[in-house]
C-alpha atoms as a PDB file:
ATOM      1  CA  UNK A   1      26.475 -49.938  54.602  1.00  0.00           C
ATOM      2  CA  UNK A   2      27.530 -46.113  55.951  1.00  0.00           C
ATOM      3  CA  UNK A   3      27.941 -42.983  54.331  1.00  0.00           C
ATOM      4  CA  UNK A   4      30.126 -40.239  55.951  1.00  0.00           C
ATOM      5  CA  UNK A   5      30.442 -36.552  55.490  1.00  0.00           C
ATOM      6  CA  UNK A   6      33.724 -35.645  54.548  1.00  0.00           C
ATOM      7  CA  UNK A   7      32.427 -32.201  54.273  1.00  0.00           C
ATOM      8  CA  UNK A   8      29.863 -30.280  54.279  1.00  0.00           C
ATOM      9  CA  UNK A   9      30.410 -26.608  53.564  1.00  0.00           C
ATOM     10  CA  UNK A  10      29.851 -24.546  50.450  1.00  0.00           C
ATOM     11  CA  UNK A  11      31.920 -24.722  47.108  1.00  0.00           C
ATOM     12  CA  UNK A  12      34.392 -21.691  49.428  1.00  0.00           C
ATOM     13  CA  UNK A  13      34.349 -22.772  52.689  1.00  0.00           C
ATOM     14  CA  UNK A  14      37.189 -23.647  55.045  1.00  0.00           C
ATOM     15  CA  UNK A  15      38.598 -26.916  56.815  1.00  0.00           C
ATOM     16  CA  UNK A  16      36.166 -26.484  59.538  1.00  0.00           C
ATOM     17  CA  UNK A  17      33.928 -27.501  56.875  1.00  0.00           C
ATOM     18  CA  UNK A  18      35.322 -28.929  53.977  1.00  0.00           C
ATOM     19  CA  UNK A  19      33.507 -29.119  50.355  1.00  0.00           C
ATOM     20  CA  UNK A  20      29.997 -31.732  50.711  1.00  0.00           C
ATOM     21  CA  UNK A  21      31.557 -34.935  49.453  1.00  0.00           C
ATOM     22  CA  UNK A  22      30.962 -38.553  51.365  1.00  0.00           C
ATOM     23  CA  UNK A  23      32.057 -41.591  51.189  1.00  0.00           C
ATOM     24  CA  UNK A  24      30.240 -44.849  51.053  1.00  0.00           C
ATOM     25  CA  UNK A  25      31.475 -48.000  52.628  1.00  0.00           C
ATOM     26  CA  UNK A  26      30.178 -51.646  52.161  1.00  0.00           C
ATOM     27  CA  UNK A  27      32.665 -54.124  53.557  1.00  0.00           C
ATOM     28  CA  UNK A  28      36.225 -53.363  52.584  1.00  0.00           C
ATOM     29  CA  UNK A  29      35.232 -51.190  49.381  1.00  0.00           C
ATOM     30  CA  UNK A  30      34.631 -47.620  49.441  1.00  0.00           C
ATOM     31  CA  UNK A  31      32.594 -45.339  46.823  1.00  0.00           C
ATOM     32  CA  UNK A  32      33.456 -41.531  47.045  1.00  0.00           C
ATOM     33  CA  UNK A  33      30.723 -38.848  45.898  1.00  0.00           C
ATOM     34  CA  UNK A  34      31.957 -36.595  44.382  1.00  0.00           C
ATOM     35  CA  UNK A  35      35.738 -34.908  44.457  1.00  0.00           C
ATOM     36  CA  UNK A  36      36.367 -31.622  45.287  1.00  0.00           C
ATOM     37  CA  UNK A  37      39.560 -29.826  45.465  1.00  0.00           C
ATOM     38  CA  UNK A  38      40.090 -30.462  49.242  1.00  0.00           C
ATOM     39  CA  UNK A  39      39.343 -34.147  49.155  1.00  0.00           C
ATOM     40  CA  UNK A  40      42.994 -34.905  49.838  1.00  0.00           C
ATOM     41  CA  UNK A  41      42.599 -33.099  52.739  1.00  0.00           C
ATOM     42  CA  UNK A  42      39.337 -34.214  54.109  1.00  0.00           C
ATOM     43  CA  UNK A  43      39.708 -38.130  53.383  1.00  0.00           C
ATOM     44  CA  UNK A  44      42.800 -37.779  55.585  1.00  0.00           C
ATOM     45  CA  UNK A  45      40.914 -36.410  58.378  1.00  0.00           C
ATOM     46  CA  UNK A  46      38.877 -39.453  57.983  1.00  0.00           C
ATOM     47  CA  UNK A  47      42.139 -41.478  58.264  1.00  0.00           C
ATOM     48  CA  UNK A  48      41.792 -42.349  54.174  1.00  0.00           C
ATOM     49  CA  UNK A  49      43.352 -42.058  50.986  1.00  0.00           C
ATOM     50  CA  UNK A  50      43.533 -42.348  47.323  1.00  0.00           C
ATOM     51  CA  UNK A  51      44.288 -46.464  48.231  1.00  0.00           C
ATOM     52  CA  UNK A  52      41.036 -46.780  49.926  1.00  0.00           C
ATOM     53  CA  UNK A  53      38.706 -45.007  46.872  1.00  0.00           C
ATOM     54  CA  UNK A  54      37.335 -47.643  44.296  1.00  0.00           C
ATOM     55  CA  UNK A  55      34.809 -45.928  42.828  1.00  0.00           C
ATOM     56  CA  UNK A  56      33.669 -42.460  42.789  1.00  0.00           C
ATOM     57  CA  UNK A  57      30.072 -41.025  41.830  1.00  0.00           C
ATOM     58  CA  UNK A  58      30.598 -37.299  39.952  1.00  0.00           C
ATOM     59  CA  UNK A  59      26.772 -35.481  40.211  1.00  0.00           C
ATOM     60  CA  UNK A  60      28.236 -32.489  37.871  1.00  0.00           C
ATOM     61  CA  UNK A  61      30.940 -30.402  37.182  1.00  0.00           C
ATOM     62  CA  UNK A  62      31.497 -27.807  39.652  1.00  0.00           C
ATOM     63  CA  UNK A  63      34.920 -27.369  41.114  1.00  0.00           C
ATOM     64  CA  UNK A  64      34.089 -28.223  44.879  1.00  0.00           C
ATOM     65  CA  UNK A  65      32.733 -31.761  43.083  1.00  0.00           C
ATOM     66  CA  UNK A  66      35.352 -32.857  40.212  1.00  0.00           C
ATOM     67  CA  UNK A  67      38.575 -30.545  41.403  1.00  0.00           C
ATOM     68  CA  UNK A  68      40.096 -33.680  43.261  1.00  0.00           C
ATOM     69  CA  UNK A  69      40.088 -35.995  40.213  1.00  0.00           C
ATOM     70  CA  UNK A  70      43.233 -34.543  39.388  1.00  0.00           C
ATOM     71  CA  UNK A  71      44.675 -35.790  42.726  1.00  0.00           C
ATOM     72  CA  UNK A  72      42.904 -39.409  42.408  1.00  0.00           C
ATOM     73  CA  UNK A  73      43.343 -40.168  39.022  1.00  0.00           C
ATOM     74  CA  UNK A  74      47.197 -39.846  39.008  1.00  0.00           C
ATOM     75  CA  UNK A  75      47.111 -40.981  42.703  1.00  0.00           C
ATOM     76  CA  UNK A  76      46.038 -44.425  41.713  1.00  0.00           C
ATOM     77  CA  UNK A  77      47.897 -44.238  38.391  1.00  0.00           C
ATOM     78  CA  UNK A  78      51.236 -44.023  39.349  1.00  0.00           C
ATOM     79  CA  UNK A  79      50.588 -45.973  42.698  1.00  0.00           C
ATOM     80  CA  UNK A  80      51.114 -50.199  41.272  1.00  0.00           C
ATOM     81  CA  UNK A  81      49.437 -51.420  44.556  1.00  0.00           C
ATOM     82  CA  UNK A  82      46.096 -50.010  43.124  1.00  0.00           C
ATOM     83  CA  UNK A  83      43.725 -50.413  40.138  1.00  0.00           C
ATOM     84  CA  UNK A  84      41.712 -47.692  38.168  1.00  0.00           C
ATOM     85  CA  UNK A  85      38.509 -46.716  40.672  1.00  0.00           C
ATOM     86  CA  UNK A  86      35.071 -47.070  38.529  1.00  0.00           C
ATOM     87  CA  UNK A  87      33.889 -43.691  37.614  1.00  0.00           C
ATOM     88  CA  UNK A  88      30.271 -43.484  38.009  1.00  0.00           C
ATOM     89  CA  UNK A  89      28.456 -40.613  35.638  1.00  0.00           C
ATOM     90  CA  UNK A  90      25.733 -39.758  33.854  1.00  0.00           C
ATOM     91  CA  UNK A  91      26.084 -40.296  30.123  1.00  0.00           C
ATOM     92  CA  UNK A  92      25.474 -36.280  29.290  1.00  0.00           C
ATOM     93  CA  UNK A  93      28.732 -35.179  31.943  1.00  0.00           C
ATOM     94  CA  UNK A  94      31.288 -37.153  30.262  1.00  0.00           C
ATOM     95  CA  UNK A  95      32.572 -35.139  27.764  1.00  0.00           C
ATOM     96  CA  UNK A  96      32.513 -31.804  29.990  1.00  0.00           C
ATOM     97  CA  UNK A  97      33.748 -33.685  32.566  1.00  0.00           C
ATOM     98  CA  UNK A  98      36.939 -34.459  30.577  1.00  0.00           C
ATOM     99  CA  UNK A  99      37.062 -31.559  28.671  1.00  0.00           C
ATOM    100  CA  UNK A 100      37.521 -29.775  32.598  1.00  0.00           C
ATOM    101  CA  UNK A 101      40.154 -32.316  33.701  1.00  0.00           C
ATOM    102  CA  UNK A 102      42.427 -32.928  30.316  1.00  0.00           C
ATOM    103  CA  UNK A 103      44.544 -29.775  30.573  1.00  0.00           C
ATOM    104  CA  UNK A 104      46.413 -30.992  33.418  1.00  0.00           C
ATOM    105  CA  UNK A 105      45.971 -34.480  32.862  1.00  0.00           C
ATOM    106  CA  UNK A 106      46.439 -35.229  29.075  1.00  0.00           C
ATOM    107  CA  UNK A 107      50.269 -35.424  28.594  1.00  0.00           C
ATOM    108  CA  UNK A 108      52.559 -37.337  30.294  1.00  0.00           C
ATOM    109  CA  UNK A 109      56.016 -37.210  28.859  1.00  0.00           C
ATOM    110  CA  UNK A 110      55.526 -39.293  25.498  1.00  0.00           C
ATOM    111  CA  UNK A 111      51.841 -40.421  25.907  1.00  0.00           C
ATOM    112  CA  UNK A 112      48.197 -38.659  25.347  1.00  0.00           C
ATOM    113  CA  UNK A 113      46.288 -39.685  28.061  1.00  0.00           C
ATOM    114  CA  UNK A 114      42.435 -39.505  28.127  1.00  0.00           C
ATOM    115  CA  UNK A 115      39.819 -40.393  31.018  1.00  0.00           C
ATOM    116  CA  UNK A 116      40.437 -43.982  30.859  1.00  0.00           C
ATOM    117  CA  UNK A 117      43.594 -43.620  31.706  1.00  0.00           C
ATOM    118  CA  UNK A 118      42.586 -42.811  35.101  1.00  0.00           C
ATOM    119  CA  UNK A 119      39.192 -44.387  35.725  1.00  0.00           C
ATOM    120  CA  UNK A 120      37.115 -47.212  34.782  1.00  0.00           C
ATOM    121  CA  UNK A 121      34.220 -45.467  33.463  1.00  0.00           C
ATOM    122  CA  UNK A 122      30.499 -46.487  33.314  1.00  0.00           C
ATOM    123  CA  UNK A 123      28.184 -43.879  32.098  1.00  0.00           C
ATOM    124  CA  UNK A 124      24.962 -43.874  33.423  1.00  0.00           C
ATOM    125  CA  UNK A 125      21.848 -43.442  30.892  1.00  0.00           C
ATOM    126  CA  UNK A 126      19.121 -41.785  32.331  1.00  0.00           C
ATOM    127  CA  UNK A 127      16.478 -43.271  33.898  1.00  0.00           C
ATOM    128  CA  UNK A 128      19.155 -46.016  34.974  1.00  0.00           C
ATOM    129  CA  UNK A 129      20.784 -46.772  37.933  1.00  0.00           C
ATOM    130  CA  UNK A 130      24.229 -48.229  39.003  1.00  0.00           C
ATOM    131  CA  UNK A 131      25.073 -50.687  42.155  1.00  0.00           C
ATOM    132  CA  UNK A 132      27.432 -50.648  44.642  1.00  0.00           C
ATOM    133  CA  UNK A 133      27.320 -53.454  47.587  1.00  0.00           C
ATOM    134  CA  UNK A 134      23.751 -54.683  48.072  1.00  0.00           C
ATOM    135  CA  UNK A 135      22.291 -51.303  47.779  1.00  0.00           C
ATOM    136  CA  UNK A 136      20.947 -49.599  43.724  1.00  0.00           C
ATOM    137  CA  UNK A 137      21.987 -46.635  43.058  1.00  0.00           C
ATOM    138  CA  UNK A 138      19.352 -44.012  41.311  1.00  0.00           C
ATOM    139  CA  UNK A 139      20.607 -41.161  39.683  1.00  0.00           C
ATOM    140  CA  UNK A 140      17.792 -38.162  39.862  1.00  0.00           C
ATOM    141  CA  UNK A 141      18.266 -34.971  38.023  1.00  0.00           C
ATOM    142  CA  UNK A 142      17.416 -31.618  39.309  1.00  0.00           C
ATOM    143  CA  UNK A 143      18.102 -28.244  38.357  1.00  0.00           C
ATOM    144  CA  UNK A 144      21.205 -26.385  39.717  1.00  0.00           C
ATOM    145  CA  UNK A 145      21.495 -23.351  37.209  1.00  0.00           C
ATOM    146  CA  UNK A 146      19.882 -21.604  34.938  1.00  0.00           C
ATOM    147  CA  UNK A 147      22.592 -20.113  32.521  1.00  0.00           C
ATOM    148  CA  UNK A 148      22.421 -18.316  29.274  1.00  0.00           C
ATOM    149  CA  UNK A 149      22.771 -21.627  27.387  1.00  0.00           C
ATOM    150  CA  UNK A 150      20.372 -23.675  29.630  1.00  0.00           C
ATOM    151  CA  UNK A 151      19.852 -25.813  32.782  1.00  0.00           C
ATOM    152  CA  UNK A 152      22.599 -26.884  34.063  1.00  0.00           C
ATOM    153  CA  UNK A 153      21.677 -30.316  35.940  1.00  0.00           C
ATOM    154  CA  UNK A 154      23.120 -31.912  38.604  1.00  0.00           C
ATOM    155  CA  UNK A 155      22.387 -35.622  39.513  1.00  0.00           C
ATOM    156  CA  UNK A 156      21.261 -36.403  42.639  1.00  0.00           C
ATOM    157  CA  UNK A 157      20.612 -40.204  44.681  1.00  0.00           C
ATOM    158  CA  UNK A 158      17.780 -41.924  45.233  1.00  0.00           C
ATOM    159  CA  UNK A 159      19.819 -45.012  47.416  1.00  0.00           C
ATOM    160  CA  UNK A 160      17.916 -47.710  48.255  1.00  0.00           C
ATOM    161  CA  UNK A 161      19.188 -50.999  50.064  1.00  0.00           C
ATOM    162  CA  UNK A 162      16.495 -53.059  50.824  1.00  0.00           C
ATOM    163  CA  UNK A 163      13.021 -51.336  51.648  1.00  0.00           C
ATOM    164  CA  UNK A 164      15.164 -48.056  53.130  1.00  0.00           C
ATOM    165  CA  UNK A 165      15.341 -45.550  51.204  1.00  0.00           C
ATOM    166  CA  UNK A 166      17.969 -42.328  51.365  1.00  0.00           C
ATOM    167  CA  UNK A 167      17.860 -39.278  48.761  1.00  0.00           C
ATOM    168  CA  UNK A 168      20.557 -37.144  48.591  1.00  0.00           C
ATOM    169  CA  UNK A 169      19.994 -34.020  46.105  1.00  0.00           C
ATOM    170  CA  UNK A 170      23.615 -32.687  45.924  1.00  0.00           C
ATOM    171  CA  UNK A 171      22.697 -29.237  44.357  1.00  0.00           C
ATOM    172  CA  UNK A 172      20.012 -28.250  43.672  1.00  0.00           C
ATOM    173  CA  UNK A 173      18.035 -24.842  43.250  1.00  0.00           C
ATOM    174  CA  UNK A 174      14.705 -25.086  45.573  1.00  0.00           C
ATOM    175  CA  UNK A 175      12.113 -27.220  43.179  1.00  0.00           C
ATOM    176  CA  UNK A 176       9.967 -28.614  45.318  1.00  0.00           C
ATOM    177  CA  UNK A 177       7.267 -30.077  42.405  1.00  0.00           C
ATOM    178  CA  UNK A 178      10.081 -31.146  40.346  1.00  0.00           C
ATOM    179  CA  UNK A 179      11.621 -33.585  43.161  1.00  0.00           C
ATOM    180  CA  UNK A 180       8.776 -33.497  45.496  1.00  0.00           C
ATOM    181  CA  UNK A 181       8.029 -37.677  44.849  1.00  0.00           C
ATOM    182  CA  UNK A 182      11.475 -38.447  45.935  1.00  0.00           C
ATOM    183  CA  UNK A 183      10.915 -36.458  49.372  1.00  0.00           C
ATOM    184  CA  UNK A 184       7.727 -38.429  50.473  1.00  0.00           C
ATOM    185  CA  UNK A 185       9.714 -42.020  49.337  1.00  0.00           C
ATOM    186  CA  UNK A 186      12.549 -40.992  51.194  1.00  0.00           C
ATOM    187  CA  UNK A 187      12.864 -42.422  54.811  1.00  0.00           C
ATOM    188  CA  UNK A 188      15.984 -40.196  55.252  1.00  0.00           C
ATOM    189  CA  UNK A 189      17.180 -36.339  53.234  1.00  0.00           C
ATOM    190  CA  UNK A 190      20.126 -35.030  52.815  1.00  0.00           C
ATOM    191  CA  UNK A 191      19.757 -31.426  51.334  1.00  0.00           C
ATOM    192  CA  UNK A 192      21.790 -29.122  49.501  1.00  0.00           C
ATOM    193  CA  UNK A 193      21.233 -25.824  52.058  1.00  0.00           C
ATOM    194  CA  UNK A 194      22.657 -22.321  51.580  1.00  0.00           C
ATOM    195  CA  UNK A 195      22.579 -20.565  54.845  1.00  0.00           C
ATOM    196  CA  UNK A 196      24.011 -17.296  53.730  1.00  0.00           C
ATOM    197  CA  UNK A 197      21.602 -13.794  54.055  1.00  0.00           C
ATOM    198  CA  UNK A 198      22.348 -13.673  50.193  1.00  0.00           C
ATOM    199  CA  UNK A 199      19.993 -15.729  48.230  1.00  0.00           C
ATOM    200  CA  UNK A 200      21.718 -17.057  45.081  1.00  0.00           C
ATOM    201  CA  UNK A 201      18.908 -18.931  43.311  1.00  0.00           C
ATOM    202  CA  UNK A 202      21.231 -21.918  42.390  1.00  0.00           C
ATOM    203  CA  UNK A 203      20.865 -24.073  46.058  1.00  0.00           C
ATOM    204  CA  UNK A 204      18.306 -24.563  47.854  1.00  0.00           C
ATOM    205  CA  UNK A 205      18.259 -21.742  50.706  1.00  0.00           C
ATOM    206  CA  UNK A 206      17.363 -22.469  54.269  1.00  0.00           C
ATOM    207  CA  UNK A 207      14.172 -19.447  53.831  1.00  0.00           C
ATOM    208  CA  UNK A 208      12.396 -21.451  51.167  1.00  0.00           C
ATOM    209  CA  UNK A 209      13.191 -24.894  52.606  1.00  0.00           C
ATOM    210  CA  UNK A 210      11.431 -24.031  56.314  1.00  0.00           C
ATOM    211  CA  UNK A 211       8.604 -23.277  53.638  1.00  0.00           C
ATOM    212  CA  UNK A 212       7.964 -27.483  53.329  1.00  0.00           C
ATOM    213  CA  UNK A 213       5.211 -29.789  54.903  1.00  0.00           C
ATOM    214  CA  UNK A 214       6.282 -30.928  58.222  1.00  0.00           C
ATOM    215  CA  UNK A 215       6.891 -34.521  57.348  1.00  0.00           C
ATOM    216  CA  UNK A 216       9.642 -33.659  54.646  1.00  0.00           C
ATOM    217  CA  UNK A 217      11.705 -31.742  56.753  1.00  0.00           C
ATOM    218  CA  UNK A 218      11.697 -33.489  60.037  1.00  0.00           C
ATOM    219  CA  UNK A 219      13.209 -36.455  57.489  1.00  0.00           C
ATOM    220  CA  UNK A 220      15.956 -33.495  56.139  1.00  0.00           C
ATOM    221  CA  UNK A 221      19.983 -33.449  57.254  1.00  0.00           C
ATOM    222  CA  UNK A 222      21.083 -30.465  55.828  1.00  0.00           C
ATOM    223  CA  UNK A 223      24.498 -29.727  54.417  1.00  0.00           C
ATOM    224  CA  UNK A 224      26.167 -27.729  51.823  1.00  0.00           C
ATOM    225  CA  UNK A 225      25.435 -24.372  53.949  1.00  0.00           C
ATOM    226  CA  UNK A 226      27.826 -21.618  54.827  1.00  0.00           C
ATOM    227  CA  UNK A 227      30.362 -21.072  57.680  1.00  0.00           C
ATOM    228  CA  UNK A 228      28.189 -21.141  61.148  1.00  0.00           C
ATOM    229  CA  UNK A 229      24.506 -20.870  60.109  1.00  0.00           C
ATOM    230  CA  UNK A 230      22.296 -18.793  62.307  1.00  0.00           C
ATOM    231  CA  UNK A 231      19.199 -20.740  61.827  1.00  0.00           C
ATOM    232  CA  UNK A 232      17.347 -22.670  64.657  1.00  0.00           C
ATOM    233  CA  UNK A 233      16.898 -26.604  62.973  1.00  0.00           C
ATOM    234  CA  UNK A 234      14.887 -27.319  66.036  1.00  0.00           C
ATOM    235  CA  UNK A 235      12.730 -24.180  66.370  1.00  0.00           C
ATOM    236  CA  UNK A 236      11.842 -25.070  62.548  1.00  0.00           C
ATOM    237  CA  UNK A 237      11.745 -28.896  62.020  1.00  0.00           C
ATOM    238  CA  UNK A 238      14.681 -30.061  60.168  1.00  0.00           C
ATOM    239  CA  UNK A 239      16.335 -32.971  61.223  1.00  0.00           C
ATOM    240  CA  UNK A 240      19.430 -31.445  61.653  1.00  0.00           C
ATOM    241  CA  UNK A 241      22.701 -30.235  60.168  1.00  0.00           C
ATOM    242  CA  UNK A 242      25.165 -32.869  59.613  1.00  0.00           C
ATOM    243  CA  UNK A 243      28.656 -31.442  60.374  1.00  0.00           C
ATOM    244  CA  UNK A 244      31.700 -32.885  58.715  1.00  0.00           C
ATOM    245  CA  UNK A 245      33.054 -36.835  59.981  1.00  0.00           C
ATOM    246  CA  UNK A 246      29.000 -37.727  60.803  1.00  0.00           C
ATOM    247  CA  UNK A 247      28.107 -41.330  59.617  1.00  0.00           C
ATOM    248  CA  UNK A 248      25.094 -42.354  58.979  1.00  0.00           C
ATOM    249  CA  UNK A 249      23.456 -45.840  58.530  1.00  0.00           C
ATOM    250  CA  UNK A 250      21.651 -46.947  54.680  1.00  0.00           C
END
C-alpha cells in the first residue's frame, strides 16, 4: 500500500504545487484524500482520473479539500462504466459538507439530487475508524480555526497497516499537547506546514514546528507550505518536504 502527493501547496498555490490531496492505492483500488478544486488537474499529472477514484476521505470543508467533488461526483455519475466512490466522513461534516456542494449539484433537469446521488456515504462516528485494503483507518480531530462560532475541526489519520504506523494531520493549527500521543506512535508524519513570513494561527507554521523534540521531527514530511520555502529542513531536523508526485510506502 502507497500514498502519493498529488499536491502539496497551500489552499492558493499554483500547479507547481497543487492543493495537499493524495491518493492511496492498495491493489487495483484507489482512495483519494481529500478534493480540492485542482484535483482534475493534479490526478492527471499522476496519469489518473475520476475512473480510477473509489473512495475518497473529506477531513473538512475548506475549498482546497471538497472543491473537486463537484468534478467527481458528476464525473462518475454520468460516466456508466463506473459506480458511486464511498465517501468517507466524519458524522459532524455531513450536513455542511452538502449544504457547500448542493447549489451546483442539486438539480438536474427534472430530478432533486442530494449527496447520495453522487457517493456512497459512510459517516464516521468519532472515536471510530474506517478500512481500506488491509490497513484501519483512524480519524483524529484537531483544531484548524477558531471562529466566532467555535472550533472548526479538521480530521486528521492515524493509518496503521500492520505494526506501522503513519499520521497525517491535514490542517491543523500548532497543538502540540492536543496531538502530541499520535506524534510519538507515529513511525512516519506528514504535517500541515505554512512557510509564509505571515503567521496565520490556523496551520501549523514552520517557526513553532522547529520548536519540537528531536525525535518528532526527524519522523516529519512536511507539506501544505507556500510557494518555495526558505527554510533549511536539514539545518533543523525535519525529515523533509515532500514535493508534489512523491510516493511513499504504509
Amino acid at each position: 500500500m502507497k500514498i502519493q502527493f498529488a499536491g502539496v501547496g497551500s489552499a492558493f498555490t499554483t500547479q507547481d504545487y497543487w492543493q495537499s490531496n493524495m491518493v492511496v492505492t492498495s491493489g487495483n483500488q484507489s482512495l483519494l484524500i481529500d478534493c480540492g478544486g485542482d484535483i482534475r488537474f493534479s490526478l492527471k499529472e499522476l496519469g489518473l482520473n475520476h475512473r480510477n477514484i473509489n473512495a475518497v476521505y473529506i477531513s473538512h470543508l475548506h475549498a482546497d479539500h471538497i472543491g473537486g467533488l463537484e468534478y467527481l461526483g458528476f464525473s462518475t455519475y454520468f460516466d456508466s462504466e463506473c459506480s458511486r466512490p464511498k465517501l468517507f466522513i466524519v458524522n459532524e461534516l455531513i450536513d455542511g459538507l452538502w449544504g457547500s456542494l448542493k447549489a451546483g449539484m442539486q438539480s438536474h433537469e427534472s430530478l432533486v439530487l442530494k449527496l447520495e446521488s453522487f457517493f456512497d456515504v459512510i459517516p464516521i462516528k468519532i472515536n471510530d475508524s474506517f478500512s481500506f485494503g488491509d490497513a484501519v483507518f483512524f480519524p483524529v480531530q484537531t483544531v484548524h480555526v477558531m471562529n466566532g462560532y467555535g472550533i472548526v475541526n479538521s480530521y486528521g489519520l492515524m493509518i496503521e497497516r500492520g505494526s506501522r504506523k503513519t499520521f497525517l494531520t491535514t490542517d491543523t493549527q500548532f497543538c502540540p499537547r492536543q496531538i502530541e500521543k499520535f506524534y510519538l506512535k507515529a513511525d512516519l508524519i506528514f504535517q500541515d506546514c505554512e512557510t509564509s513570513p505571515h503567521h496565520s494561527g490556523i496551520h501549523a507554521h514552520y517557526d513553532d514546528l522547529k520548536t519540537l523534540d528531536e525525535c518528532v521531527k526527524s519522523k516529519m514530511r512536511l507539506y501544505h507550505y507556500q510557494p518555495n520555502p526558505p527554510q533549511n529542513f536539514k539545518n533543523d531536523g525535519f525529515g523533509g518536504f515532500i514535493r508534489k508526485g512523491d510516493i511513499f510506502d504504509l
